[in-house]
N, C-alpha and C. Protein backbone atom coordinates (compact mmCIF):
# COMPACT_ATOMS: atom_id res chain seq x y z
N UNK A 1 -80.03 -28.44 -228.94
CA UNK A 1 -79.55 -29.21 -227.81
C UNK A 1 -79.55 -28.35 -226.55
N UNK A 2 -79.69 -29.40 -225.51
CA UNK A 2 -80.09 -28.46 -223.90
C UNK A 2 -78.24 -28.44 -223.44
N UNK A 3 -78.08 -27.43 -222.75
CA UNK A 3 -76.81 -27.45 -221.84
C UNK A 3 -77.14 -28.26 -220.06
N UNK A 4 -76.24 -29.14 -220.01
CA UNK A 4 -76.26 -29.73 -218.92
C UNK A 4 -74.70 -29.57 -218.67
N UNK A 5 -75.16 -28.78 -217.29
CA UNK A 5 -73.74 -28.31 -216.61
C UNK A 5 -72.86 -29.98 -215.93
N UNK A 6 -71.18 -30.16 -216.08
CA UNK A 6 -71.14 -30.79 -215.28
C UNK A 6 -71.34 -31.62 -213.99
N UNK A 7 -71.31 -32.56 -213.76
CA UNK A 7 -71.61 -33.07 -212.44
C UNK A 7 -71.04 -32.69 -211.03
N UNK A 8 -71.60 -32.45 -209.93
CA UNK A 8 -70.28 -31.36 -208.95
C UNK A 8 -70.10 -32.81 -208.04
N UNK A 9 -68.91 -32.78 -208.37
CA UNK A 9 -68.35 -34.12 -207.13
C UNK A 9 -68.70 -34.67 -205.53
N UNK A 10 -69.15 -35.55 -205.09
CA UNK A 10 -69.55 -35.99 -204.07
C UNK A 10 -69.18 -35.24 -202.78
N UNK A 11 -67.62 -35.16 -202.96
CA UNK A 11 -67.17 -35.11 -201.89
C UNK A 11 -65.49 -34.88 -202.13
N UNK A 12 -65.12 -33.41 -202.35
CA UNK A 12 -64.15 -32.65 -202.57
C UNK A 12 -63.12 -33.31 -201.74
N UNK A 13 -61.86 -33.68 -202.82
CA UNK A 13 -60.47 -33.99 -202.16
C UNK A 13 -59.99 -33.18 -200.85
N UNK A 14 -59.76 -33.45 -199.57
CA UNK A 14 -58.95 -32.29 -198.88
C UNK A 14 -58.29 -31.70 -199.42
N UNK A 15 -58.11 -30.83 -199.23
CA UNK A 15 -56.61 -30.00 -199.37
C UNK A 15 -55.98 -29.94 -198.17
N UNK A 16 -54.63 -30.58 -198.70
CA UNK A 16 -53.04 -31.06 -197.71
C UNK A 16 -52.82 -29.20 -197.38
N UNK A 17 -52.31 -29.33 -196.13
CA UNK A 17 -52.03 -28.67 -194.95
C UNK A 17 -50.48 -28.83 -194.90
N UNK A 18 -49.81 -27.83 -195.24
CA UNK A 18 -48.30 -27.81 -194.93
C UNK A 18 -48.57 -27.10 -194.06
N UNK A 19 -47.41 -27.69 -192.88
CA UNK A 19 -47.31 -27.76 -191.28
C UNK A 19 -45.71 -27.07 -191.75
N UNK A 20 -45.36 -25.71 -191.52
CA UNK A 20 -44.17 -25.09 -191.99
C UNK A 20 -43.40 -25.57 -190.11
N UNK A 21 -44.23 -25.72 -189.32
CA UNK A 21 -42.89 -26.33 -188.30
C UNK A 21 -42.94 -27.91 -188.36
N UNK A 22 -43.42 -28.38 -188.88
CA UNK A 22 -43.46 -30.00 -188.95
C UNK A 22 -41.78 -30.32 -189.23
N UNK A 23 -40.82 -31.24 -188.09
CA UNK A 23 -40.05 -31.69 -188.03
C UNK A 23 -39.34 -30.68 -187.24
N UNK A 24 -39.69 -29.56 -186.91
CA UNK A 24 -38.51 -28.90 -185.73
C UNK A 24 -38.20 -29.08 -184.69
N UNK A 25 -37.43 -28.59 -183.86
CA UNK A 25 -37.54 -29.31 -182.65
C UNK A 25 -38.46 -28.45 -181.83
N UNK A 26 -38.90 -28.07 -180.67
CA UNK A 26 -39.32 -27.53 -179.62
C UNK A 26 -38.48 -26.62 -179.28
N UNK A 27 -39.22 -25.56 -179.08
CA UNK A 27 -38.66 -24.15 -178.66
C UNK A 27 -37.82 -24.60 -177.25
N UNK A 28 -36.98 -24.38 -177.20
CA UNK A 28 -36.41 -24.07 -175.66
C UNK A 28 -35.98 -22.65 -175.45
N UNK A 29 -35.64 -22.46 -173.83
CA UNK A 29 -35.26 -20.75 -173.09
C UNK A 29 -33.67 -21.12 -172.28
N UNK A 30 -33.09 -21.91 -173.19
CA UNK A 30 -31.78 -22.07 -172.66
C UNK A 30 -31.02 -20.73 -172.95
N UNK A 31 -30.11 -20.92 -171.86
CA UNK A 31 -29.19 -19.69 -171.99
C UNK A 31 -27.41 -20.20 -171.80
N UNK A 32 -26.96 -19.14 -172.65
CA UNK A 32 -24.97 -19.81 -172.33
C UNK A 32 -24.96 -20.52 -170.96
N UNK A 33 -25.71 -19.64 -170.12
CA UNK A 33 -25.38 -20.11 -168.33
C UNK A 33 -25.38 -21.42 -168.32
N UNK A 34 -26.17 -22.18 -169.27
CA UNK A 34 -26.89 -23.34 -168.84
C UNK A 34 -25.67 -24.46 -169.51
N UNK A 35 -24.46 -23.75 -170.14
CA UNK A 35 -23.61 -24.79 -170.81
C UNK A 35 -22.06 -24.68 -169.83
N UNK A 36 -21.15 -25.12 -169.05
CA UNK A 36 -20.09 -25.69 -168.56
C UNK A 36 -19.43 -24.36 -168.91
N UNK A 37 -18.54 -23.56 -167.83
CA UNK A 37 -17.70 -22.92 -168.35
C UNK A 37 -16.53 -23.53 -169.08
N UNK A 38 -16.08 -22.71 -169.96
CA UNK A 38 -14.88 -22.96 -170.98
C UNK A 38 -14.80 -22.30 -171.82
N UNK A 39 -13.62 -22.44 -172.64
CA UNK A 39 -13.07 -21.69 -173.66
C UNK A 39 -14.08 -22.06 -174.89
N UNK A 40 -14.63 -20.89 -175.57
CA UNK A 40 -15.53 -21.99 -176.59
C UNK A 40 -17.04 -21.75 -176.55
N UNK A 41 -17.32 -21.62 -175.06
CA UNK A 41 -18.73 -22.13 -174.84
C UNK A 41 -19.75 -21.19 -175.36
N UNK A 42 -19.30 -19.43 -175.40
CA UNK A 42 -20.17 -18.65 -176.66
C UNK A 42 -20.59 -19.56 -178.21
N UNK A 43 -19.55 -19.55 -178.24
CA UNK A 43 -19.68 -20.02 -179.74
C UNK A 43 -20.52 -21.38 -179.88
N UNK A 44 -19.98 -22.36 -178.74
CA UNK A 44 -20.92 -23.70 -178.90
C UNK A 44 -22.41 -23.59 -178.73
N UNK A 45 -22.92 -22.41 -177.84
CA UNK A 45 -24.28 -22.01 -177.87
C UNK A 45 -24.96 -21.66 -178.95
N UNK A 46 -24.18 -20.94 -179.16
CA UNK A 46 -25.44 -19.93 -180.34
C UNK A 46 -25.08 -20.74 -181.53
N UNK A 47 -23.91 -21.64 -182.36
CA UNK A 47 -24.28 -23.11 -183.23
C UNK A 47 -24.85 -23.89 -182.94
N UNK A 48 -25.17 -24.64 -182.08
CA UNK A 48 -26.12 -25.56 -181.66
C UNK A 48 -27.66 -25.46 -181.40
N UNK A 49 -27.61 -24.07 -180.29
CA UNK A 49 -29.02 -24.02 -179.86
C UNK A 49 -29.59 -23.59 -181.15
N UNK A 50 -29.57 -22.98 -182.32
CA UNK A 50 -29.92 -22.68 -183.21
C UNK A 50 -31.14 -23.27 -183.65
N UNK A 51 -30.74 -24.85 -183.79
CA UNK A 51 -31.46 -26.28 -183.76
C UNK A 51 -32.00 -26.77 -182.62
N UNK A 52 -31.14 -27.11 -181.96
CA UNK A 52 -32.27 -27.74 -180.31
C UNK A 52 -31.48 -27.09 -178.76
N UNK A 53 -31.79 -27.72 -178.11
CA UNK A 53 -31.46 -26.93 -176.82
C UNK A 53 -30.28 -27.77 -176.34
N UNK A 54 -29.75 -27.35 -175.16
CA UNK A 54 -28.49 -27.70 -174.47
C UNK A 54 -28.55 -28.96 -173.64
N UNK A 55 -29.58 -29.67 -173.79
CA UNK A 55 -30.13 -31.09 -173.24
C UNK A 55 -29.64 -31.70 -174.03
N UNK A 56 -29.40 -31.90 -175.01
CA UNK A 56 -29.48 -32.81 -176.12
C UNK A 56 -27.73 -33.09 -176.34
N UNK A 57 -27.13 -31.63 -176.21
CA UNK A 57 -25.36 -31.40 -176.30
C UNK A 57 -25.01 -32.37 -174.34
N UNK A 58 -25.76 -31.97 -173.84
CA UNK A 58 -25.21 -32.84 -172.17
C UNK A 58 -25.54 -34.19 -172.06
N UNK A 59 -26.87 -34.32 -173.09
CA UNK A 59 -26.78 -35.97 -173.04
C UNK A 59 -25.87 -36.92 -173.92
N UNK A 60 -24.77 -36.41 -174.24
CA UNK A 60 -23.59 -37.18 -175.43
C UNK A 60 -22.62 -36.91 -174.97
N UNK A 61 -22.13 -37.94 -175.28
CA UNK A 61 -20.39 -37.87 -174.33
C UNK A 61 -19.52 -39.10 -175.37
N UNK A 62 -18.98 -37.86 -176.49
CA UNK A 62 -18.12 -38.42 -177.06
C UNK A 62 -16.47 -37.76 -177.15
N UNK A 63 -15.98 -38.76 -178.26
CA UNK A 63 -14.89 -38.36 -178.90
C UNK A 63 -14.47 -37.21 -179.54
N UNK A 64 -13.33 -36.53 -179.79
CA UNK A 64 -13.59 -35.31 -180.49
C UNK A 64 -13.94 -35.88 -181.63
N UNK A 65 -13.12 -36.92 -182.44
CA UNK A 65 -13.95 -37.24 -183.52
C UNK A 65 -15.15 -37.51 -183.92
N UNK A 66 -15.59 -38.11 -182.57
CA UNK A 66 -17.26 -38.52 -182.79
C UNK A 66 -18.09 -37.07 -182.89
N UNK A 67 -17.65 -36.09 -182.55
CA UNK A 67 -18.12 -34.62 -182.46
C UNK A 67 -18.00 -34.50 -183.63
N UNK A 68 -16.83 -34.38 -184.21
CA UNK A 68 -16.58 -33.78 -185.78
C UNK A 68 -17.64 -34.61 -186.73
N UNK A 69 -17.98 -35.87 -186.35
CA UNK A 69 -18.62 -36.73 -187.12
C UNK A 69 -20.05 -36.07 -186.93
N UNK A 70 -20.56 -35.74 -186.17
CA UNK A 70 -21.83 -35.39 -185.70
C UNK A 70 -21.83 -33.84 -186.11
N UNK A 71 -21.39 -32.98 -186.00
CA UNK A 71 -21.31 -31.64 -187.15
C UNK A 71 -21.63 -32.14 -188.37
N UNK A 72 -20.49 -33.12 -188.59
CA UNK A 72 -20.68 -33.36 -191.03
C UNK A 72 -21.84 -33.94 -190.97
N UNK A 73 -23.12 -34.70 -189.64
CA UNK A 73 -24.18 -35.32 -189.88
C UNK A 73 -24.96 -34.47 -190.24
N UNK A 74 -24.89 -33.43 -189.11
CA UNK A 74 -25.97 -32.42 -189.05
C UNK A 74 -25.61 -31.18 -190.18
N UNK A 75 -24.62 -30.83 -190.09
CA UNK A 75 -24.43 -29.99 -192.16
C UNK A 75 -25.46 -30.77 -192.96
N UNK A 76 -25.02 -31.90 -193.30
CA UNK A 76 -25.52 -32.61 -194.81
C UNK A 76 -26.89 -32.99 -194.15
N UNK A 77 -27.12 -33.60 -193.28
CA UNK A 77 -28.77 -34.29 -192.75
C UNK A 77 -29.91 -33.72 -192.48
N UNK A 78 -29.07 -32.27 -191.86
CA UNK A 78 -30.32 -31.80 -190.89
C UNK A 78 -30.10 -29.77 -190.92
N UNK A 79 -29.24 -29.77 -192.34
CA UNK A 79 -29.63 -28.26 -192.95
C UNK A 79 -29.07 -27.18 -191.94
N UNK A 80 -27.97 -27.80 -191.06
CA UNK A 80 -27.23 -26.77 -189.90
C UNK A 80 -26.20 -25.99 -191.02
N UNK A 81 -26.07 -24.96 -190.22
CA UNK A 81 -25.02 -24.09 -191.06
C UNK A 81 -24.01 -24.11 -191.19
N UNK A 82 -22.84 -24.18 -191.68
CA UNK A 82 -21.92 -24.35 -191.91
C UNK A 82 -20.89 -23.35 -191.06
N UNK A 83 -20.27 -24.14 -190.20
CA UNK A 83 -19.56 -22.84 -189.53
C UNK A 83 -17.66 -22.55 -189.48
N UNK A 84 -17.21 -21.64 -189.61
CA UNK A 84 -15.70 -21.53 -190.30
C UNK A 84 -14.67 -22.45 -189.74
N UNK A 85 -13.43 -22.58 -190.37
CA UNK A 85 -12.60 -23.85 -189.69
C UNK A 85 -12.52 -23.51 -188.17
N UNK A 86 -12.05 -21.95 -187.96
CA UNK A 86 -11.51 -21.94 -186.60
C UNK A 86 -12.64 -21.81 -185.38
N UNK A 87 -14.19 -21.82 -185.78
CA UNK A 87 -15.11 -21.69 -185.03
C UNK A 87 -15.31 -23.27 -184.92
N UNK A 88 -15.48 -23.85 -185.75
CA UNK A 88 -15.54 -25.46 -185.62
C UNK A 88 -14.54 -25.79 -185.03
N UNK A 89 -13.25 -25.68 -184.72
CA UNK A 89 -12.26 -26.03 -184.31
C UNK A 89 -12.76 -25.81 -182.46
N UNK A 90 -12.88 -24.23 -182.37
CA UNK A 90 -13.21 -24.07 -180.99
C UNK A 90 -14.47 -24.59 -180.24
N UNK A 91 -15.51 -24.94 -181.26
CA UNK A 91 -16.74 -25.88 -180.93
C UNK A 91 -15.91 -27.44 -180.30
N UNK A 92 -15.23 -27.71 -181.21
CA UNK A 92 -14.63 -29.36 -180.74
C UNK A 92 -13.95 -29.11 -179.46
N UNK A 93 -13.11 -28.27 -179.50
CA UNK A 93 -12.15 -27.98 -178.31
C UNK A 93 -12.92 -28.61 -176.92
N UNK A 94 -14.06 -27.41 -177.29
CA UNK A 94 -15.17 -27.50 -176.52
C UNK A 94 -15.86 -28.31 -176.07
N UNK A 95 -16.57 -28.90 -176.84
CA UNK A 95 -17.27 -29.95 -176.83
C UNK A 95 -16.59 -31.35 -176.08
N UNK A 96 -15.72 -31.68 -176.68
CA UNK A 96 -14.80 -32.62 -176.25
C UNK A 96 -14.45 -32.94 -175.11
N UNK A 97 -13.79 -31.82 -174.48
CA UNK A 97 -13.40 -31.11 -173.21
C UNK A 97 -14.37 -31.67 -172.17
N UNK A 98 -15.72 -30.52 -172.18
CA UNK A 98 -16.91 -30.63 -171.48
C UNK A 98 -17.93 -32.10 -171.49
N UNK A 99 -17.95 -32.21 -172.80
CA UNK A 99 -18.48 -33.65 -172.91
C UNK A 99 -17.78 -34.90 -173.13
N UNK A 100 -16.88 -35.57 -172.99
CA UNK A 100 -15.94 -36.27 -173.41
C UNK A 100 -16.94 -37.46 -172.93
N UNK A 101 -16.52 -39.20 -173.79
CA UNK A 101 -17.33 -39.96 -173.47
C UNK A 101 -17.31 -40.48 -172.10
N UNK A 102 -18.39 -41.26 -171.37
CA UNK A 102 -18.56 -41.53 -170.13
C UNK A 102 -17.56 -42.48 -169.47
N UNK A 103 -18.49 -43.51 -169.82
CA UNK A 103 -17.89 -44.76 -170.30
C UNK A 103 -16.54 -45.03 -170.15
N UNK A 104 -16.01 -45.99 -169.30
CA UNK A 104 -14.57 -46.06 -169.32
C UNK A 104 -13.88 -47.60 -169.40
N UNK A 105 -15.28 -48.41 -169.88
CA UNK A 105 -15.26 -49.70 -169.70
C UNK A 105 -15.79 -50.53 -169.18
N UNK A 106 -15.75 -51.91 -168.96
CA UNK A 106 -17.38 -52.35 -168.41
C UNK A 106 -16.76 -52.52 -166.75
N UNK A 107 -17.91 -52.20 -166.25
CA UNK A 107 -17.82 -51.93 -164.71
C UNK A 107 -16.83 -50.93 -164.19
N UNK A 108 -16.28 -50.58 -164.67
CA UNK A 108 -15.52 -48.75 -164.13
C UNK A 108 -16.52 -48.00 -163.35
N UNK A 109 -17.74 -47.68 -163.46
CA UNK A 109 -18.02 -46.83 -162.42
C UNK A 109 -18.78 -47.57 -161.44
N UNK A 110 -18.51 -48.85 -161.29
CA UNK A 110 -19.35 -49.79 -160.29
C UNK A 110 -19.23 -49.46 -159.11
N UNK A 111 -19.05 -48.88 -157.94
CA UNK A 111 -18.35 -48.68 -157.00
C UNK A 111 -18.55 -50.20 -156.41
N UNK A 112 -19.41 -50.29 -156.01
CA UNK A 112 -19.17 -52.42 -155.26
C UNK A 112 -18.07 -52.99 -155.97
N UNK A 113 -17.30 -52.79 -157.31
CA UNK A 113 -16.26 -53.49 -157.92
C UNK A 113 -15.38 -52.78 -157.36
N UNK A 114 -15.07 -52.08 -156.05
CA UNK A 114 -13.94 -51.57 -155.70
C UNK A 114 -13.36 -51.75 -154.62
């Protein structure tokens, strides 16, 4: 009997491409300067920017709770680090403080309603 080598396939599967930054955010060159003075505001930098930049912390204006809620998102969701009671504590302080929600009801900042 003759040897007949396998058949060589038409047209080879790709090979998948892991993208090791696929889903990060964009580098930013923020600096503390760029966050509100206050008590806190070391610490709220270098936890946050870690993940994204200081755009993202000025465009939200919540509750302290809604803060605390948005830490336990980003722990469990989005692989942030876990940071100690009294550093989390001074993040909220913080946060809260500087960002507190806008919003004060409907038409509050209308000025013509005044």
């Amino acid at each position: 009997p003759t040897y007949t080598p396998p058949a060589t396939p038409a047209a080879a599967a790709p090979v998948a491409r892991i993208d090791p930054d696929k889903g990060k955010p964009p580098p930013h060159n923020d600096t503390v300067a760029d966050l509100p003075d206050g008590k806190g505001r070391e610490t709220t930098f270098y936890a946050c920017t870690a993940c994204h930049g200081v755009a993202l912390i000025k465009a939200q204006g919540l509750t302290r709770d809604l803060w605390d809620s948005s830490i336990d998102l980003m722990i469990e969701k989005h692989r942030m680090a876990p940071v100690k009671p009294a550093e989390r504590a001074e993040i909220l302080d913080y946060l809260a403080e500087q960002f507190p929600p806008r919003r004060r009801g409907r038409n509050a900042d209308n000025p013509f309603l005044k």
